[in-house]
PDB file of N, CA and C in Angstrom:
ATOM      1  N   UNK A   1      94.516 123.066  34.765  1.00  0.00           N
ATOM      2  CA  UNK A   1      94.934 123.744  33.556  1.00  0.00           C
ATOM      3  C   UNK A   1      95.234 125.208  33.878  1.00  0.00           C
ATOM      4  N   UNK A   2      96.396 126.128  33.351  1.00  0.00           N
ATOM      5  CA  UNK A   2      96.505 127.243  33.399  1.00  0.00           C
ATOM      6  C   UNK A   2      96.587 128.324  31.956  1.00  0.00           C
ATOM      7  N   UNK A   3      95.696 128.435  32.153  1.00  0.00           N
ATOM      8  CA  UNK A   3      95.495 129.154  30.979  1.00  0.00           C
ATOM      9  C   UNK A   3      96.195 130.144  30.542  1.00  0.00           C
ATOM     10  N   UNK A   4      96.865 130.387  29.225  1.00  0.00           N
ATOM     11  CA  UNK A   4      98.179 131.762  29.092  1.00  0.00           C
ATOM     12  C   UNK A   4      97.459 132.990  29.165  1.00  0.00           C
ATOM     13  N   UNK A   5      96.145 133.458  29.743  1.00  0.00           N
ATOM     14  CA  UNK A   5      96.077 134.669  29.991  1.00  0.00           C
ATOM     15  C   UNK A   5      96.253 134.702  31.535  1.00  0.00           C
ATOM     16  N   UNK A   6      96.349 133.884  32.112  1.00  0.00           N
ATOM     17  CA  UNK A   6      96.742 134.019  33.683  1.00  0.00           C
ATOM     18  C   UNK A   6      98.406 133.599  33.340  1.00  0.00           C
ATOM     19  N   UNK A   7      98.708 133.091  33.067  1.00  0.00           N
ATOM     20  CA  UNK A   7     100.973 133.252  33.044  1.00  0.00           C
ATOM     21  C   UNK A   7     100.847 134.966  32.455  1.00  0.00           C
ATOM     22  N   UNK A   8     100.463 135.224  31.478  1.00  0.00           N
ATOM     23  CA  UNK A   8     100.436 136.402  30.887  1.00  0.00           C
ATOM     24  C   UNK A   8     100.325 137.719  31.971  1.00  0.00           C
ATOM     25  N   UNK A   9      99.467 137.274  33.172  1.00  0.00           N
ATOM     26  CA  UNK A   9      98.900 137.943  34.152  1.00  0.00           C
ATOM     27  C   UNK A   9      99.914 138.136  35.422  1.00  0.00           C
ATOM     28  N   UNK A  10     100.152 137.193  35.720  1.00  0.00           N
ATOM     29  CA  UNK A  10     101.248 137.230  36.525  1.00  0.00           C
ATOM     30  C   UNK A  10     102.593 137.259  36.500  1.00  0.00           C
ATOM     31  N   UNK A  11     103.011 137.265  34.953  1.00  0.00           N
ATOM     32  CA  UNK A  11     104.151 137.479  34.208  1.00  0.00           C
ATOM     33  C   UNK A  11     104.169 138.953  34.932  1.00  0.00           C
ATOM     34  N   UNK A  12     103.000 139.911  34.624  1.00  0.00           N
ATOM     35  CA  UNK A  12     103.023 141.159  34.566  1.00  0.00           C
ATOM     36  C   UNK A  12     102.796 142.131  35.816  1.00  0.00           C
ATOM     37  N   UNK A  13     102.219 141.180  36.752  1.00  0.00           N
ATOM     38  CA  UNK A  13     102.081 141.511  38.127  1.00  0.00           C
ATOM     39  C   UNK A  13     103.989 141.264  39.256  1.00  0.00           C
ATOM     40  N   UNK A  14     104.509 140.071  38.272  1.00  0.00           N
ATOM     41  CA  UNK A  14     105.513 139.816  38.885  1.00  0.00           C
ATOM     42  C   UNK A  14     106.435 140.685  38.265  1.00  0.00           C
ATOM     43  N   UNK A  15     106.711 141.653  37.453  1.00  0.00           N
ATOM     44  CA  UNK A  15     107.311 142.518  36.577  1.00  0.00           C
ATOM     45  C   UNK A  15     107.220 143.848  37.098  1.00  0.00           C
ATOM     46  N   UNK A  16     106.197 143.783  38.036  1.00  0.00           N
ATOM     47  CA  UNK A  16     105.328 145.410  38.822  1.00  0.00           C
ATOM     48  C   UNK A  16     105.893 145.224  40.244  1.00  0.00           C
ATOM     49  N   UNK A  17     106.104 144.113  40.909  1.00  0.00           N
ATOM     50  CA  UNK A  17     106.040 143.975  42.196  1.00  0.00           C
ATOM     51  C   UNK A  17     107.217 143.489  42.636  1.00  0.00           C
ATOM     52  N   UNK A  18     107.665 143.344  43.661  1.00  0.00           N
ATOM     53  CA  UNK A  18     108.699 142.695  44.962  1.00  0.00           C
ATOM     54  C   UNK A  18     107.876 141.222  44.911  1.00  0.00           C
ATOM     55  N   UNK A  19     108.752 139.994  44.131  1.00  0.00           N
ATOM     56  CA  UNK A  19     108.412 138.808  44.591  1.00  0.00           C
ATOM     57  C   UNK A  19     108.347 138.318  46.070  1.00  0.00           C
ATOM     58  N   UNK A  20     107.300 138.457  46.607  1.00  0.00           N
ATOM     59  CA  UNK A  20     107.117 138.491  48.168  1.00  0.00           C
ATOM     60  C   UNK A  20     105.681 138.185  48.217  1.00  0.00           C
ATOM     61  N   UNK A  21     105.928 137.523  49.693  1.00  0.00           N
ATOM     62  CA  UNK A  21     104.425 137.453  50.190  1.00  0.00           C
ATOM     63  C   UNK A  21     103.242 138.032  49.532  1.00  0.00           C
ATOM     64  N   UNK A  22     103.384 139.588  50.023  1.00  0.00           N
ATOM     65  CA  UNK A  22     102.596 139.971  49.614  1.00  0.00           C
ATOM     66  C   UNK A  22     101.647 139.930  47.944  1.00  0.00           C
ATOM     67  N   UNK A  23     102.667 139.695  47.049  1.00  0.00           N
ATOM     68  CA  UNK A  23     102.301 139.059  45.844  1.00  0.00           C
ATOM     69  C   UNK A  23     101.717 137.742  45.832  1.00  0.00           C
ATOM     70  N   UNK A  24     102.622 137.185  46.998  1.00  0.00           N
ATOM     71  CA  UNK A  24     101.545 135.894  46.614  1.00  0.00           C
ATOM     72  C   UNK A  24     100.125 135.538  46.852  1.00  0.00           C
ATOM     73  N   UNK A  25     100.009 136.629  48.275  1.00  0.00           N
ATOM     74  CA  UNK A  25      98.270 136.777  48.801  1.00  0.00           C
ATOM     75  C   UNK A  25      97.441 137.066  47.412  1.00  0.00           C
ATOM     76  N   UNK A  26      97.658 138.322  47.079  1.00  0.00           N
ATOM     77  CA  UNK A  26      97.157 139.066  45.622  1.00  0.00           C
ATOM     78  C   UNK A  26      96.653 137.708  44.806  1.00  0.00           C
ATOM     79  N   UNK A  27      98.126 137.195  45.004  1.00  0.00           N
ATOM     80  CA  UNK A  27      97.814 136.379  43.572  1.00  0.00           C
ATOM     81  C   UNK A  27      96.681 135.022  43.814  1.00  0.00           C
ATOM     82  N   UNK A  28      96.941 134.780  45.059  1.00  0.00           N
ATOM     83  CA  UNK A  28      96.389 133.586  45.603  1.00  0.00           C
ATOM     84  C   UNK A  28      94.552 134.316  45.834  1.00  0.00           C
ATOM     85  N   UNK A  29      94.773 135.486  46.239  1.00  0.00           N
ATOM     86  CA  UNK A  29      92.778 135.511  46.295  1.00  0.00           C
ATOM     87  C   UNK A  29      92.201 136.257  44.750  1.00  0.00           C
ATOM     88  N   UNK A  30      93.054 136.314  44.363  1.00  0.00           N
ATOM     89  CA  UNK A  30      92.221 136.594  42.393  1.00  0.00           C
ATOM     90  C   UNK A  30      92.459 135.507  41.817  1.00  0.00           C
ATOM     91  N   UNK A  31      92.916 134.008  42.467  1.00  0.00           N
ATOM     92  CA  UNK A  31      93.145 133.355  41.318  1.00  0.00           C
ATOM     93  C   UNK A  31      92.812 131.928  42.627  1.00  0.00           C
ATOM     94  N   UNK A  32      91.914 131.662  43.276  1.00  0.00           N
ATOM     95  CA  UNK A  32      91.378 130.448  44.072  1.00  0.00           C
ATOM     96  C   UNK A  32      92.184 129.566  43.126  1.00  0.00           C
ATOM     97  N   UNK A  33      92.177 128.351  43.985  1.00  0.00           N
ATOM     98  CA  UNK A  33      92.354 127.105  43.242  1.00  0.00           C
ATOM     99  C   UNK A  33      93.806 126.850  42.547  1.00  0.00           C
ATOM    100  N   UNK A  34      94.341 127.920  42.389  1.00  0.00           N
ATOM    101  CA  UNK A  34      95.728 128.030  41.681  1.00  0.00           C
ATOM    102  C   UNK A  34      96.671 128.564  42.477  1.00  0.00           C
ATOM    103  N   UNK A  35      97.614 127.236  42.784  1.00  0.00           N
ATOM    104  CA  UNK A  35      99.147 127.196  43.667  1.00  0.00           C
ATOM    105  C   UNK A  35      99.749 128.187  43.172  1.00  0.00           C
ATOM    106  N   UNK A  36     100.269 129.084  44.042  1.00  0.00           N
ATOM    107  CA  UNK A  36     101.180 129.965  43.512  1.00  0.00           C
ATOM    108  C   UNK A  36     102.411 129.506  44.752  1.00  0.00           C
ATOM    109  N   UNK A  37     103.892 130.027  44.469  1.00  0.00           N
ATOM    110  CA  UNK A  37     105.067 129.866  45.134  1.00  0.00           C
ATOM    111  C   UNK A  37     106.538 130.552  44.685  1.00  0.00           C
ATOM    112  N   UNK A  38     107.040 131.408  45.471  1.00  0.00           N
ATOM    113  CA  UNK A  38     108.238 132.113  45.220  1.00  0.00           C
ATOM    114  C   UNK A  38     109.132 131.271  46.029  1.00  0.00           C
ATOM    115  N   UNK A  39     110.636 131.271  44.887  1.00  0.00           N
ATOM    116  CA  UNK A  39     111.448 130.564  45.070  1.00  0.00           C
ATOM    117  C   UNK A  39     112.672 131.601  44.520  1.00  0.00           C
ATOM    118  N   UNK A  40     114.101 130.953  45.213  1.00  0.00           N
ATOM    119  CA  UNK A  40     114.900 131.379  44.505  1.00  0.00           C
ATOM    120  C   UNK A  40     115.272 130.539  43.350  1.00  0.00           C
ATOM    121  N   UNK A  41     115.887 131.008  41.724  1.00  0.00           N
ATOM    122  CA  UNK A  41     115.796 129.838  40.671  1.00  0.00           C
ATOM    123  C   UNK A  41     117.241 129.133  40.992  1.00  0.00           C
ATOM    124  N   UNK A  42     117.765 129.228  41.548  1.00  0.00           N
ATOM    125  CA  UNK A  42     118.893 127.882  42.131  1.00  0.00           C
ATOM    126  C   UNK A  42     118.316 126.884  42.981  1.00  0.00           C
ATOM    127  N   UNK A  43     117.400 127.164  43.797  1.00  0.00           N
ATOM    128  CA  UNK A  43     116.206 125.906  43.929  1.00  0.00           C
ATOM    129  C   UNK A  43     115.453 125.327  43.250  1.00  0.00           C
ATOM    130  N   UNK A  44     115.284 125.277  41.730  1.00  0.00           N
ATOM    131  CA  UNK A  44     114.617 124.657  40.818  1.00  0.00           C
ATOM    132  C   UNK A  44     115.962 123.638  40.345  1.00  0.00           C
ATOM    133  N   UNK A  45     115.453 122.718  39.849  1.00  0.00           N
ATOM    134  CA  UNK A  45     116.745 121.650  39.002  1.00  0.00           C
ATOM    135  C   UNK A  45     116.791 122.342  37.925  1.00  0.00           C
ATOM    136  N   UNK A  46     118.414 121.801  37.658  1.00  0.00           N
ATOM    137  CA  UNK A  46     118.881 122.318  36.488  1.00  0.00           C
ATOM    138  C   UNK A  46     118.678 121.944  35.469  1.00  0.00           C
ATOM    139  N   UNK A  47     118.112 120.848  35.402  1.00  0.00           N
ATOM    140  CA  UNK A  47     117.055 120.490  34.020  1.00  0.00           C
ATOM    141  C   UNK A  47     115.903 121.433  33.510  1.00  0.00           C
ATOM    142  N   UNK A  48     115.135 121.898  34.681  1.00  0.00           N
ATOM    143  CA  UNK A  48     114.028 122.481  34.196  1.00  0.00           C
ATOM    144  C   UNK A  48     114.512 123.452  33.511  1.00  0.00           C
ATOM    145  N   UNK A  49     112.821 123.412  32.376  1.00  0.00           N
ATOM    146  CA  UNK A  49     113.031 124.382  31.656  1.00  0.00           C
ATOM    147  C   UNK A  49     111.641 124.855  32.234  1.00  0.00           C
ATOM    148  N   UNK A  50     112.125 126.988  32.069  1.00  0.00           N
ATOM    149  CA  UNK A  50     111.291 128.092  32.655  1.00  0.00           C
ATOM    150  C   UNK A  50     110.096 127.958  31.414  1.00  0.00           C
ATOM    151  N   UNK A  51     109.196 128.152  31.730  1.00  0.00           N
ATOM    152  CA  UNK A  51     107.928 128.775  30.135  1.00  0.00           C
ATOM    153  C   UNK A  51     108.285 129.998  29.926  1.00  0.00           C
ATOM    154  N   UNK A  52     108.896 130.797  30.731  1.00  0.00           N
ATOM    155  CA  UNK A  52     108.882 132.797  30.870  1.00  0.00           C
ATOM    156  C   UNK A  52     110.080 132.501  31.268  1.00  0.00           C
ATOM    157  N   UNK A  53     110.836 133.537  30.607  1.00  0.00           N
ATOM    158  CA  UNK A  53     112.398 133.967  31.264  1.00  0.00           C
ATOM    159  C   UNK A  53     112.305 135.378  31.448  1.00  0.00           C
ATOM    160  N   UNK A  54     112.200 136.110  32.668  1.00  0.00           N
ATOM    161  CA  UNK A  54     112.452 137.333  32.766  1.00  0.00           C
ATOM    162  C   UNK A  54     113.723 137.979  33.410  1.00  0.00           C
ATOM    163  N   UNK A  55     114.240 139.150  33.164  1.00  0.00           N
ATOM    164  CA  UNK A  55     115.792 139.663  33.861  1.00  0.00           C
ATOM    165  C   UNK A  55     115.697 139.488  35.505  1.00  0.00           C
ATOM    166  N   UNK A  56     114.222 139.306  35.900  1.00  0.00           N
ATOM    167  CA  UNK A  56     114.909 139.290  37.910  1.00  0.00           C
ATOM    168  C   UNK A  56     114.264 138.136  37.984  1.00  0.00           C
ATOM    169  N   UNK A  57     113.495 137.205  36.971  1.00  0.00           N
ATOM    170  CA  UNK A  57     112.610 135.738  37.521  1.00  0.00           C
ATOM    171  C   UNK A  57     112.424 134.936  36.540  1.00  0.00           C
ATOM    172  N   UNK A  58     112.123 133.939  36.527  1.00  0.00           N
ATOM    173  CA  UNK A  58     111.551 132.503  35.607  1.00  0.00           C
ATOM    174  C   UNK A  58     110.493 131.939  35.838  1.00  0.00           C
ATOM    175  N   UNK A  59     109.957 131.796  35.379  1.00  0.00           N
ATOM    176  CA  UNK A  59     108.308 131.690  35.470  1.00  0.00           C
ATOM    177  C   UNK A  59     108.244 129.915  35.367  1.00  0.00           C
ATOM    178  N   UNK A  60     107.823 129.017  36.320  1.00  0.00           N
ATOM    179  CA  UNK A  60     107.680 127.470  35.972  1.00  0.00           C
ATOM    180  C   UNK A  60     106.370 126.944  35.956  1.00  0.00           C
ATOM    181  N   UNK A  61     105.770 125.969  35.399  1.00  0.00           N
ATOM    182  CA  UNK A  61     104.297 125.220  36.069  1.00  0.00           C
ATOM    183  C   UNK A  61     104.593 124.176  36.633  1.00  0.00           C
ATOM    184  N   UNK A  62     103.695 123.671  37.683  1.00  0.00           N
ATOM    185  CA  UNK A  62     103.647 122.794  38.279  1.00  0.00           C
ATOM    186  C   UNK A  62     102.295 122.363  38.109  1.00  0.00           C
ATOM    187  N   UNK A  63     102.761 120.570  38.272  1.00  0.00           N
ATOM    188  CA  UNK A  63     101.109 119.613  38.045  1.00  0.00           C
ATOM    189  C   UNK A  63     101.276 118.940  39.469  1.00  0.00           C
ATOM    190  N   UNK A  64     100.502 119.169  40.284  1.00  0.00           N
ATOM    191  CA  UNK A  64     100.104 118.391  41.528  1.00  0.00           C
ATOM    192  C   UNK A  64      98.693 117.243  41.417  1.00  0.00           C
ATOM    193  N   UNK A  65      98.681 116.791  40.132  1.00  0.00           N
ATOM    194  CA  UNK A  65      97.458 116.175  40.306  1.00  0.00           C
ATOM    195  C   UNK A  65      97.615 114.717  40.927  1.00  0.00           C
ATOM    196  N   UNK A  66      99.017 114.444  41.434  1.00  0.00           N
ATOM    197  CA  UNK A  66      99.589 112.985  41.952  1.00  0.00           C
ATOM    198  C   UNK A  66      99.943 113.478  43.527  1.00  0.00           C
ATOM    199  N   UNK A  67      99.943 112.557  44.460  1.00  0.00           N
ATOM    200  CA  UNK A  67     100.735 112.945  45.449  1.00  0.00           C
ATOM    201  C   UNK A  67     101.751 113.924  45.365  1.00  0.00           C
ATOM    202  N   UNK A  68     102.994 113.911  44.540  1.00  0.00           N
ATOM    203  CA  UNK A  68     103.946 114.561  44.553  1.00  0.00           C
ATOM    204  C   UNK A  68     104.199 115.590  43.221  1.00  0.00           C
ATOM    205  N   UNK A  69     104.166 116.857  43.707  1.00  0.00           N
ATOM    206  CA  UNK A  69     104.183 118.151  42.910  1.00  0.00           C
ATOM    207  C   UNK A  69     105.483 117.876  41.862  1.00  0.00           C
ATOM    208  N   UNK A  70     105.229 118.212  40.382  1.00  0.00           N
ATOM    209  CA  UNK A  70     106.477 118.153  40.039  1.00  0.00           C
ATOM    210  C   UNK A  70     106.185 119.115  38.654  1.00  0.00           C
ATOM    211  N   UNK A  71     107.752 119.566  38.564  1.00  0.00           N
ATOM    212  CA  UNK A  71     107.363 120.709  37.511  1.00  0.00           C
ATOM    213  C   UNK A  71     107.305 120.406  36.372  1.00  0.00           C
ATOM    214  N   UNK A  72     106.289 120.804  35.209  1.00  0.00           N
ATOM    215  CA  UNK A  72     105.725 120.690  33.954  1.00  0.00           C
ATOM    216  C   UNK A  72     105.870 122.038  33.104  1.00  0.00           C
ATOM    217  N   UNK A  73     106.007 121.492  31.907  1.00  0.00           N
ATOM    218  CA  UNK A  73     105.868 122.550  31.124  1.00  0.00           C
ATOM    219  C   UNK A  73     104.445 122.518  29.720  1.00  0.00           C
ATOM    220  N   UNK A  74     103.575 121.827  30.653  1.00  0.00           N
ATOM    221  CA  UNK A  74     102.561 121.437  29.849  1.00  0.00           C
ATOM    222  C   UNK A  74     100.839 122.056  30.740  1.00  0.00           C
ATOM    223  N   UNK A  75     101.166 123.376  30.213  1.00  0.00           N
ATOM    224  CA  UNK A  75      99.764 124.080  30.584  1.00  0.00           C
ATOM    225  C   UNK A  75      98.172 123.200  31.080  1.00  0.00           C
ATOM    226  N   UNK A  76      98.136 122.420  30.364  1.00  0.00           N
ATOM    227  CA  UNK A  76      97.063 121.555  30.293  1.00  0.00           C
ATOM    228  C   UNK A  76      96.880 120.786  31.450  1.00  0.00           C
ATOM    229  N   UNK A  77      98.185 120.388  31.738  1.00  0.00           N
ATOM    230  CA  UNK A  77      98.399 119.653  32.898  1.00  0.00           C
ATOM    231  C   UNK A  77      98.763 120.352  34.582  1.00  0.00           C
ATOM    232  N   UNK A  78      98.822 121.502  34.184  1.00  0.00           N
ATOM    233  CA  UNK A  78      99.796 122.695  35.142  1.00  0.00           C
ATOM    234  C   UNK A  78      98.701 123.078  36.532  1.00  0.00           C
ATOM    235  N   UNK A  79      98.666 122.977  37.467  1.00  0.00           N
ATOM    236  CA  UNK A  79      97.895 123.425  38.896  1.00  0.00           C
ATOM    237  C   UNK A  79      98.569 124.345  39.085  1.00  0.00           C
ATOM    238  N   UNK A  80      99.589 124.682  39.329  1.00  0.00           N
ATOM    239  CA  UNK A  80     100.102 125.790  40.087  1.00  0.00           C
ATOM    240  C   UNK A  80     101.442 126.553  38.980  1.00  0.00           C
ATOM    241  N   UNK A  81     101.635 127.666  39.871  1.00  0.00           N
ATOM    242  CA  UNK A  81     103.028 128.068  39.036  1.00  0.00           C
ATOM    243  C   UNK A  81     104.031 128.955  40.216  1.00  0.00           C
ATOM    244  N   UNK A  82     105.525 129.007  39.722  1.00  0.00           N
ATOM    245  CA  UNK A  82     106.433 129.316  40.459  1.00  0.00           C
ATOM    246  C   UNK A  82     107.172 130.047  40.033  1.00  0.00           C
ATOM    247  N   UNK A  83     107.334 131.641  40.502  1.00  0.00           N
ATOM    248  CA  UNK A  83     107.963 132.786  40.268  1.00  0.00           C
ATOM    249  C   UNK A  83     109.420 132.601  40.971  1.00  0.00           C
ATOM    250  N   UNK A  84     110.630 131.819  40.144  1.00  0.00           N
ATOM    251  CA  UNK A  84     111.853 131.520  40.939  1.00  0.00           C
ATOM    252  C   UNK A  84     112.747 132.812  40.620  1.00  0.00           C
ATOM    253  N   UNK A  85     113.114 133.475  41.452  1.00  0.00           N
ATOM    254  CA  UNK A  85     113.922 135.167  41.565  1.00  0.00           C
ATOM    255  C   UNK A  85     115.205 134.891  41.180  1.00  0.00           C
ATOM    256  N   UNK A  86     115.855 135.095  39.880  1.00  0.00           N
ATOM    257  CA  UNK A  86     116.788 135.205  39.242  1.00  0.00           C
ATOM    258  C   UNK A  86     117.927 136.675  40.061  1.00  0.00           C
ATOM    259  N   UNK A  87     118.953 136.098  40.605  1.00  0.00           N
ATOM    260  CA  UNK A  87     120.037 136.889  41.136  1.00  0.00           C
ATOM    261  C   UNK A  87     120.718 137.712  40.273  1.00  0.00           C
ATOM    262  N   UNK A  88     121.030 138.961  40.273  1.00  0.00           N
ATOM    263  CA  UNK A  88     122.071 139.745  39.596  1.00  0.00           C
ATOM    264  C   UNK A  88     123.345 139.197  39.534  1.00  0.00           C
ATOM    265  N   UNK A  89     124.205 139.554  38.642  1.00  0.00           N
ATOM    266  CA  UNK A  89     125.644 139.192  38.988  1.00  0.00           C
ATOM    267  C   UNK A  89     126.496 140.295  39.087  1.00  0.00           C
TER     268      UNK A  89
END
């Protein structure tokens, strides 16, 4: 489960920072247990829908509770989440 004061959290950390590594360490040792992953958002399908739309990123969840990770938009169900970096035009 991911609770909306952690999307809320990293909404705001990813709003402060260079989607990079280094964000993801941060994010990965204040938050054990919870997948984090930067992507560009043309690597997400074009079906998905973001929970967060921001001007440089899109915020997704992911449920890994099966063999195979797949993206959700259902908190309850959500293990991890994915900061995909929205390109300028």
């Amino acid at each position: 489960m991911i609770e909306q004061r952690l999307i809320d959290e990293v909404i705001r950390q990813a709003e402060r920072n260079t989607l990079d590594d280094e964000l993801l360490v941060r994010l990965r040792s204040r938050h054990p247990g919870v997948h984090f992953t930067v992507c560009m958002d043309d690597d997400i399908p074009a079906n998905a829908r973001p929970i967060a739309e921001r001007p440089h990123f899109n915020l997704y969840l992911v449920n890994s509770s099966t063999h195979c990770s797949v993206l959700t938009n259902d908190p309850e169900a959500a293990s991890g989440i994915v900061l995909a970096e929205v390109c300028g035009e």
